[in-house]
N, C-alpha and C. Protein backbone atom coordinates (compact mmCIF):
# COMPACT_ATOMS: atom_id res chain seq x y z
N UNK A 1 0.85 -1.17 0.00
CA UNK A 1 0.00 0.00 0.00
C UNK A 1 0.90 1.24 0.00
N UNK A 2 0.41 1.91 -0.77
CA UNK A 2 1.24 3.08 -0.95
C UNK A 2 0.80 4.56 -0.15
N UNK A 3 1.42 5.28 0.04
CA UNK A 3 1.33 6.68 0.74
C UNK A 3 0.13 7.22 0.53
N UNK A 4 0.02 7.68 -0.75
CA UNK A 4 -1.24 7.82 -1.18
C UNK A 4 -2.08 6.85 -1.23
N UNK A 5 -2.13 5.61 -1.40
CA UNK A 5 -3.34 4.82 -1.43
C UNK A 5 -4.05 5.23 -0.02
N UNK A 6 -3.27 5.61 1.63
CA UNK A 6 -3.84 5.56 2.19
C UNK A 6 -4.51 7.31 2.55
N UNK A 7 -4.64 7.77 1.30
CA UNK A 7 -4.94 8.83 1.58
C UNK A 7 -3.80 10.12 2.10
N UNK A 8 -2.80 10.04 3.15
CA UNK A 8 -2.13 11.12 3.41
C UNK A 8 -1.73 11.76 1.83
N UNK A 9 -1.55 13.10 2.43
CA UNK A 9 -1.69 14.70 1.05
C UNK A 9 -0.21 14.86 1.26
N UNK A 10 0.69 14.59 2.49
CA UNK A 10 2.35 15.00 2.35
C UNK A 10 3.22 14.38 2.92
N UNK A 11 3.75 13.16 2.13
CA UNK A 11 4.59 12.79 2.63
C UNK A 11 5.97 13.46 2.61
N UNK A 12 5.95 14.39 2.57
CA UNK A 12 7.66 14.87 2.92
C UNK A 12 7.33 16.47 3.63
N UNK A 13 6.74 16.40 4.94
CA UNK A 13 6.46 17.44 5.80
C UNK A 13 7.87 18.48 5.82
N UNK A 14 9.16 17.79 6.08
CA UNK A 14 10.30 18.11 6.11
C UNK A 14 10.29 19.25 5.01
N UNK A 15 9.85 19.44 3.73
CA UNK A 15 10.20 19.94 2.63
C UNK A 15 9.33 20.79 2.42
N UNK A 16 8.41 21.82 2.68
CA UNK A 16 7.29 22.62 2.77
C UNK A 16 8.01 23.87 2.67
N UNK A 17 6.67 24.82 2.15
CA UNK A 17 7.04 26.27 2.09
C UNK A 17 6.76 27.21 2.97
N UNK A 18 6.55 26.57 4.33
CA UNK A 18 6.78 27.85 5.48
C UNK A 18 8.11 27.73 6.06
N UNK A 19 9.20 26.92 6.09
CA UNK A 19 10.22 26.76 6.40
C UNK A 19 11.60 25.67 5.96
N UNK A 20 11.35 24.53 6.74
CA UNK A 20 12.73 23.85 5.41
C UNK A 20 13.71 24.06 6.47
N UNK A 21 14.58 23.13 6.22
CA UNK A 21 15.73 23.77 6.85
C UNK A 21 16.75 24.62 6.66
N UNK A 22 16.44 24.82 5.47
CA UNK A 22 17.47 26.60 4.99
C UNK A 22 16.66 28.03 5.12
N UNK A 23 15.35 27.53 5.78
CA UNK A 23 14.81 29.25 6.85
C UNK A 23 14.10 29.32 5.30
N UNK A 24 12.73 29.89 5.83
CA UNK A 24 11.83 30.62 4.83
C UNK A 24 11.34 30.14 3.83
N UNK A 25 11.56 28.92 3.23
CA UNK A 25 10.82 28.44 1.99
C UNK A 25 11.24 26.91 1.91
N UNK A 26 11.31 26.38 0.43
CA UNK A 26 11.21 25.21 0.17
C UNK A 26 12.89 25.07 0.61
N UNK A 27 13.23 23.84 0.99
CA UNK A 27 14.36 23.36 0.88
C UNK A 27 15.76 23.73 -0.36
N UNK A 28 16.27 24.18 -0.09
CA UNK A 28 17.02 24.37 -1.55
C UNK A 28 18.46 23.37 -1.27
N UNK A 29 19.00 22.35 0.15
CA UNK A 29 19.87 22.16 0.11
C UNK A 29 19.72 20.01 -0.40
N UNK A 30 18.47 20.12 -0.96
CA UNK A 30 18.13 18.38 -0.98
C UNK A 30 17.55 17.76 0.28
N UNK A 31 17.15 18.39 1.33
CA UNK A 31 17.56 17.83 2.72
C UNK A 31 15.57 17.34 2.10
N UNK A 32 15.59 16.23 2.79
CA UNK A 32 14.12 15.22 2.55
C UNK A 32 13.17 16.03 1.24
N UNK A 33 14.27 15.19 0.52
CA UNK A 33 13.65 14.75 -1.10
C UNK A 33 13.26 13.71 -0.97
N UNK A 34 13.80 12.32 -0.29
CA UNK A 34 12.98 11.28 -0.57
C UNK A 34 12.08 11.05 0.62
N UNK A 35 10.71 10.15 0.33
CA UNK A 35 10.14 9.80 1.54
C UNK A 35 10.73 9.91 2.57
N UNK A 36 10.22 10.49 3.39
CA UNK A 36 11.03 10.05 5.01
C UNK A 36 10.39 9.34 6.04
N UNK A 37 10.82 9.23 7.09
CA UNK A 37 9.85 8.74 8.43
C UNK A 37 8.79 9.58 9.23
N UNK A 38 8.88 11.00 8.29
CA UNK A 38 8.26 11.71 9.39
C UNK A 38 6.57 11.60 9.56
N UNK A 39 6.04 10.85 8.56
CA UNK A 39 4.42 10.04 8.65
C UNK A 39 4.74 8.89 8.10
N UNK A 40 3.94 7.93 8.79
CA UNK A 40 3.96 6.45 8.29
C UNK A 40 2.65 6.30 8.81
N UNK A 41 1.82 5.16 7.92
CA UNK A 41 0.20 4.92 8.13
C UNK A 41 0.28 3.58 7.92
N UNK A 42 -0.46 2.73 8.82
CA UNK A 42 -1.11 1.59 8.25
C UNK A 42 -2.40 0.93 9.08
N UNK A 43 -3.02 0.33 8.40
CA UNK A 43 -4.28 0.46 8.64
C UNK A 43 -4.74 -0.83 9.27
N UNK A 44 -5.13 -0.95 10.60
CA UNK A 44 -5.61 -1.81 11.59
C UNK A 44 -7.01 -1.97 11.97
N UNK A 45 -7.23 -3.09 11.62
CA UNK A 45 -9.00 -2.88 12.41
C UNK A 45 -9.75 -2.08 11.32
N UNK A 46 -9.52 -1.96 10.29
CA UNK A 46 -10.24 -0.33 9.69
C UNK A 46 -10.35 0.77 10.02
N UNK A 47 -9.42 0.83 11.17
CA UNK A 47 -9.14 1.96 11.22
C UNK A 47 -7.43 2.42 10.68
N UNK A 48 -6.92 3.92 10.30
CA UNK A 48 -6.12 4.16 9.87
C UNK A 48 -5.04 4.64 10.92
N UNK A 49 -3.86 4.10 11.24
CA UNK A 49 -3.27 4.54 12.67
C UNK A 49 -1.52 5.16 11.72
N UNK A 50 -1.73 6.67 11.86
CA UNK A 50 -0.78 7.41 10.98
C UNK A 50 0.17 8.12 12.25
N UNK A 51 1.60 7.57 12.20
CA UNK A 51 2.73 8.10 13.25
C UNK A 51 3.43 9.30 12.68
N UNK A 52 3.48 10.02 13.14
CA UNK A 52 4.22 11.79 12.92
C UNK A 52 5.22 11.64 14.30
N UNK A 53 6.35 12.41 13.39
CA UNK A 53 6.87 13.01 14.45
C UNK A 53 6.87 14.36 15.25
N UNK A 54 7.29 14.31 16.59
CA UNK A 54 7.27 15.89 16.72
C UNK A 54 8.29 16.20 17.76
N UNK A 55 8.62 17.22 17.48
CA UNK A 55 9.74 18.05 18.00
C UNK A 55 9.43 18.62 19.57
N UNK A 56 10.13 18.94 20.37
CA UNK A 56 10.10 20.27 21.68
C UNK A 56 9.38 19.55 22.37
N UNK A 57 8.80 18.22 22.74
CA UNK A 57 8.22 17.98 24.16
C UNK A 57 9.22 17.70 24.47
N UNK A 58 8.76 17.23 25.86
CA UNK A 58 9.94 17.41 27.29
C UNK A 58 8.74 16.27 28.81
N UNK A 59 7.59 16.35 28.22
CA UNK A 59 7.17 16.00 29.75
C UNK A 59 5.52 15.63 29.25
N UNK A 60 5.06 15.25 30.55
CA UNK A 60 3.83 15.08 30.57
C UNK A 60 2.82 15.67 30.16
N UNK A 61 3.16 17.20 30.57
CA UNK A 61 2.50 18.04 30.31
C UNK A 61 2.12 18.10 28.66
N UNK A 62 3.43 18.12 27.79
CA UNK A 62 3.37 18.11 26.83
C UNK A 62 2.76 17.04 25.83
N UNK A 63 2.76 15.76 26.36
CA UNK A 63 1.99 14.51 26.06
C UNK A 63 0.40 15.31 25.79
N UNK A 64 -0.44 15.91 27.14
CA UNK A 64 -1.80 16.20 27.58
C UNK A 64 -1.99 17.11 26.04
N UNK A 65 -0.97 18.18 26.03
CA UNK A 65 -1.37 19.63 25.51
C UNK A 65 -1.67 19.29 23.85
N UNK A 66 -0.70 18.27 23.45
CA UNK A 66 -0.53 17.43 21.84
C UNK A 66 -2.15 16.93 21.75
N UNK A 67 -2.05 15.97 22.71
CA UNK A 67 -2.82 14.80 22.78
C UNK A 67 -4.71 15.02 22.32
N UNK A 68 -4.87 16.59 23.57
CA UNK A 68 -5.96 17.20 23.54
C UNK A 68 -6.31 17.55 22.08
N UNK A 69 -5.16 18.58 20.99
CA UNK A 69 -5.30 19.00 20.34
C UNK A 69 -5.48 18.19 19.05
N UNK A 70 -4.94 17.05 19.05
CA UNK A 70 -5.08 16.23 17.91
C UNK A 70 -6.44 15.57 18.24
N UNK A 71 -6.88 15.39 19.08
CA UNK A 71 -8.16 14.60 19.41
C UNK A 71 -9.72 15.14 18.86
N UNK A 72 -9.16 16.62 19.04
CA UNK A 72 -10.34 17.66 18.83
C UNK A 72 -10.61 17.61 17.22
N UNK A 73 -9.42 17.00 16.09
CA UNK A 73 -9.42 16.91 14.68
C UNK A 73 -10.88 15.84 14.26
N UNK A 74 -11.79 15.90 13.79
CA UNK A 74 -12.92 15.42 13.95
C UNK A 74 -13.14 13.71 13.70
N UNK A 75 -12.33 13.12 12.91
CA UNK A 75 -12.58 11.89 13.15
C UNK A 75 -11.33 10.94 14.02
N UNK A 76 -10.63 11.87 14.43
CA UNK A 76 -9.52 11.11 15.36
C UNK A 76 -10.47 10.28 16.84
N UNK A 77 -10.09 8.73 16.72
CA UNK A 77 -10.58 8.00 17.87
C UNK A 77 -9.46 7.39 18.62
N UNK A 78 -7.85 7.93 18.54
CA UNK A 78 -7.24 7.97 19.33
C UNK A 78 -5.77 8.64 19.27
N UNK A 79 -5.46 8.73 20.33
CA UNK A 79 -3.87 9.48 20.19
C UNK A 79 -3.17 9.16 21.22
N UNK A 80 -2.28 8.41 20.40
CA UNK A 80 -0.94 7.22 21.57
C UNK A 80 0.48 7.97 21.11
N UNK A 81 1.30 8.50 22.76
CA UNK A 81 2.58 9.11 22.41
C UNK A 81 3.75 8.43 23.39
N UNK A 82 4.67 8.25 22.41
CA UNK A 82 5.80 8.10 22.52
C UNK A 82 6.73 8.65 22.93
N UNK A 83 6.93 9.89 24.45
CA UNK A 83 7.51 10.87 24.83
C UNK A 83 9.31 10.24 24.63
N UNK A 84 9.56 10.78 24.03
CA UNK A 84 11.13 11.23 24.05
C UNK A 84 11.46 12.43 24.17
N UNK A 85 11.84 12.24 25.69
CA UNK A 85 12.32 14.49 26.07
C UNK A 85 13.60 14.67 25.09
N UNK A 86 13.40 16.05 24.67
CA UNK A 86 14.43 16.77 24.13
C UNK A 86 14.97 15.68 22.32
N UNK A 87 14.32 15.09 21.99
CA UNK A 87 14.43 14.51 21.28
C UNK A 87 12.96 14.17 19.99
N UNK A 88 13.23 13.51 18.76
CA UNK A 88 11.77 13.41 18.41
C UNK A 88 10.63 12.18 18.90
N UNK A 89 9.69 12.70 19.17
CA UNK A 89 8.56 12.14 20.14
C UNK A 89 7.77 11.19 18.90
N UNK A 90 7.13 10.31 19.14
CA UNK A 90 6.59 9.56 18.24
C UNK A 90 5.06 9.74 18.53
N UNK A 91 4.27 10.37 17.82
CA UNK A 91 2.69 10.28 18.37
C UNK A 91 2.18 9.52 17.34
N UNK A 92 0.93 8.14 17.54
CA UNK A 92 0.35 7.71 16.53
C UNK A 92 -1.04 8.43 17.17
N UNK A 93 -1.45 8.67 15.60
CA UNK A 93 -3.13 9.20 15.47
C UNK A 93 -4.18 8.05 14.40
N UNK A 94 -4.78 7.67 15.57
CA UNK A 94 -5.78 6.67 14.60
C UNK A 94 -7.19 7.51 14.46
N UNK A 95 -7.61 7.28 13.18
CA UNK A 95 -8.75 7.78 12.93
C UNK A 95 -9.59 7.06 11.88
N UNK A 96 -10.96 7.65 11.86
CA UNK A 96 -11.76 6.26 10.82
C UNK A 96 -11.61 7.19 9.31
N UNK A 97 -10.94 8.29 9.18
CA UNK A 97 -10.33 8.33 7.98
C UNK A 97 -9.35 8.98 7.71
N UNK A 98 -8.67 9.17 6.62
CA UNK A 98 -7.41 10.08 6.52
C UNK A 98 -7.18 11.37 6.99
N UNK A 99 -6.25 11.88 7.73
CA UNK A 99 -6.34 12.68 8.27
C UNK A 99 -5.08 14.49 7.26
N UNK A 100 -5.55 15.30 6.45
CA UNK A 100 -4.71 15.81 5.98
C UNK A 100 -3.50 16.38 6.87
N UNK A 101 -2.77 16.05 6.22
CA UNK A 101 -0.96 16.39 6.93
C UNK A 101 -1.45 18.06 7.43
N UNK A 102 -1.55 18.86 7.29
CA UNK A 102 -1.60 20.00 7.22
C UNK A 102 -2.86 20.44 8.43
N UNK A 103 -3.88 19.69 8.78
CA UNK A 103 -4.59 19.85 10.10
C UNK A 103 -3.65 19.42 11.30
N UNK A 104 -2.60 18.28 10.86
CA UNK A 104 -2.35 17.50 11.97
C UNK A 104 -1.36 18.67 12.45
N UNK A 105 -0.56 19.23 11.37
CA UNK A 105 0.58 20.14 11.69
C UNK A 105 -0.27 21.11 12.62
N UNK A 106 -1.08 21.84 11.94
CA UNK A 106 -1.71 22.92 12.96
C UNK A 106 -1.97 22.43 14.45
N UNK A 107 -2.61 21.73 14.68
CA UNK A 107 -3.41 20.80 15.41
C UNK A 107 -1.43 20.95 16.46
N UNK A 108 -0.68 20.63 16.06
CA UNK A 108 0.40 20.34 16.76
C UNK A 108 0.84 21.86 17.11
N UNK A 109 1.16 22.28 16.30
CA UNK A 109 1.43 23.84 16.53
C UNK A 109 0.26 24.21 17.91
N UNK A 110 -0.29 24.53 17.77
CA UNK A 110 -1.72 24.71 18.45
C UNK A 110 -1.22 24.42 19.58
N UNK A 111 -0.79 23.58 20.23
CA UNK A 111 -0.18 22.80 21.25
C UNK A 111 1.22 23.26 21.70
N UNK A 112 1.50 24.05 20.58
CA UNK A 112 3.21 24.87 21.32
C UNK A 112 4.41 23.74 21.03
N UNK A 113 4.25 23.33 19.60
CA UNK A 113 5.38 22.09 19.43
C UNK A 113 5.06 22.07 17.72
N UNK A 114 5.94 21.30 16.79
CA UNK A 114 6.94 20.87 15.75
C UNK A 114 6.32 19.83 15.08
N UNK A 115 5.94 19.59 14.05
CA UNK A 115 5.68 18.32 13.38
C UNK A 115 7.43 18.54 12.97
N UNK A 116 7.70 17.28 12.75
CA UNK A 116 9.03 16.70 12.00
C UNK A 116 8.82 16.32 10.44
């Protein structure tokens, strides 16, 4: 099954035009041209359980503040995290359908933290 078969709109979050890692726009140095790890989906139960990474937690707190905000995305029926302080955090989001890359980012932002 492919990226798109399961519906996700971006697999290469890394490479976007609000930032990048050369500041301000698209990537210009190659850095995640190819697929990366930063969403992976596969689909359990019928339902779709899609892992993002994210940046700047540190604690519990930060687990709650993610957790709340991705939940509130309308067909999300769960959100399981993987706290790694100071490092990237693994959150899976299952939902009964695809969820666009670009809510989940907000949805994280929202929360005071980083999609990867």
């Amino acid at each position: 099954m492919s990226f798109t078969d399961l519906g996700l709109t971006d697999k290469n979050a890394a490479n976007d035009t609000t930032g990048g890692c050369c500041g301000g726009g698209a990537c210009m140095c190659g850095h995640g041209e190819t697929e990366s790890s930063t969403a992976s989906a596969t689909v359990v139960d019928g339902a779709l359980a899609t892992t993002f990474g994210v940046t700047g937690m540190t604690c519990e707190h930060c687990v709650k503040a993610v957790t709340e905000e991705l939940s509130a995305l309308g067909t999300v029926t769960n959100v399981s995290v993987e706290l790694k302080p100071n490092e990237e955090s693994q959150i899976t989001v299952t939902s009964d359908e695809p969820l666009e890359t670009a809510s989940v980012r907000a949805a994280v932002e929202d929360a005071g933290y980083t999609l990867a």
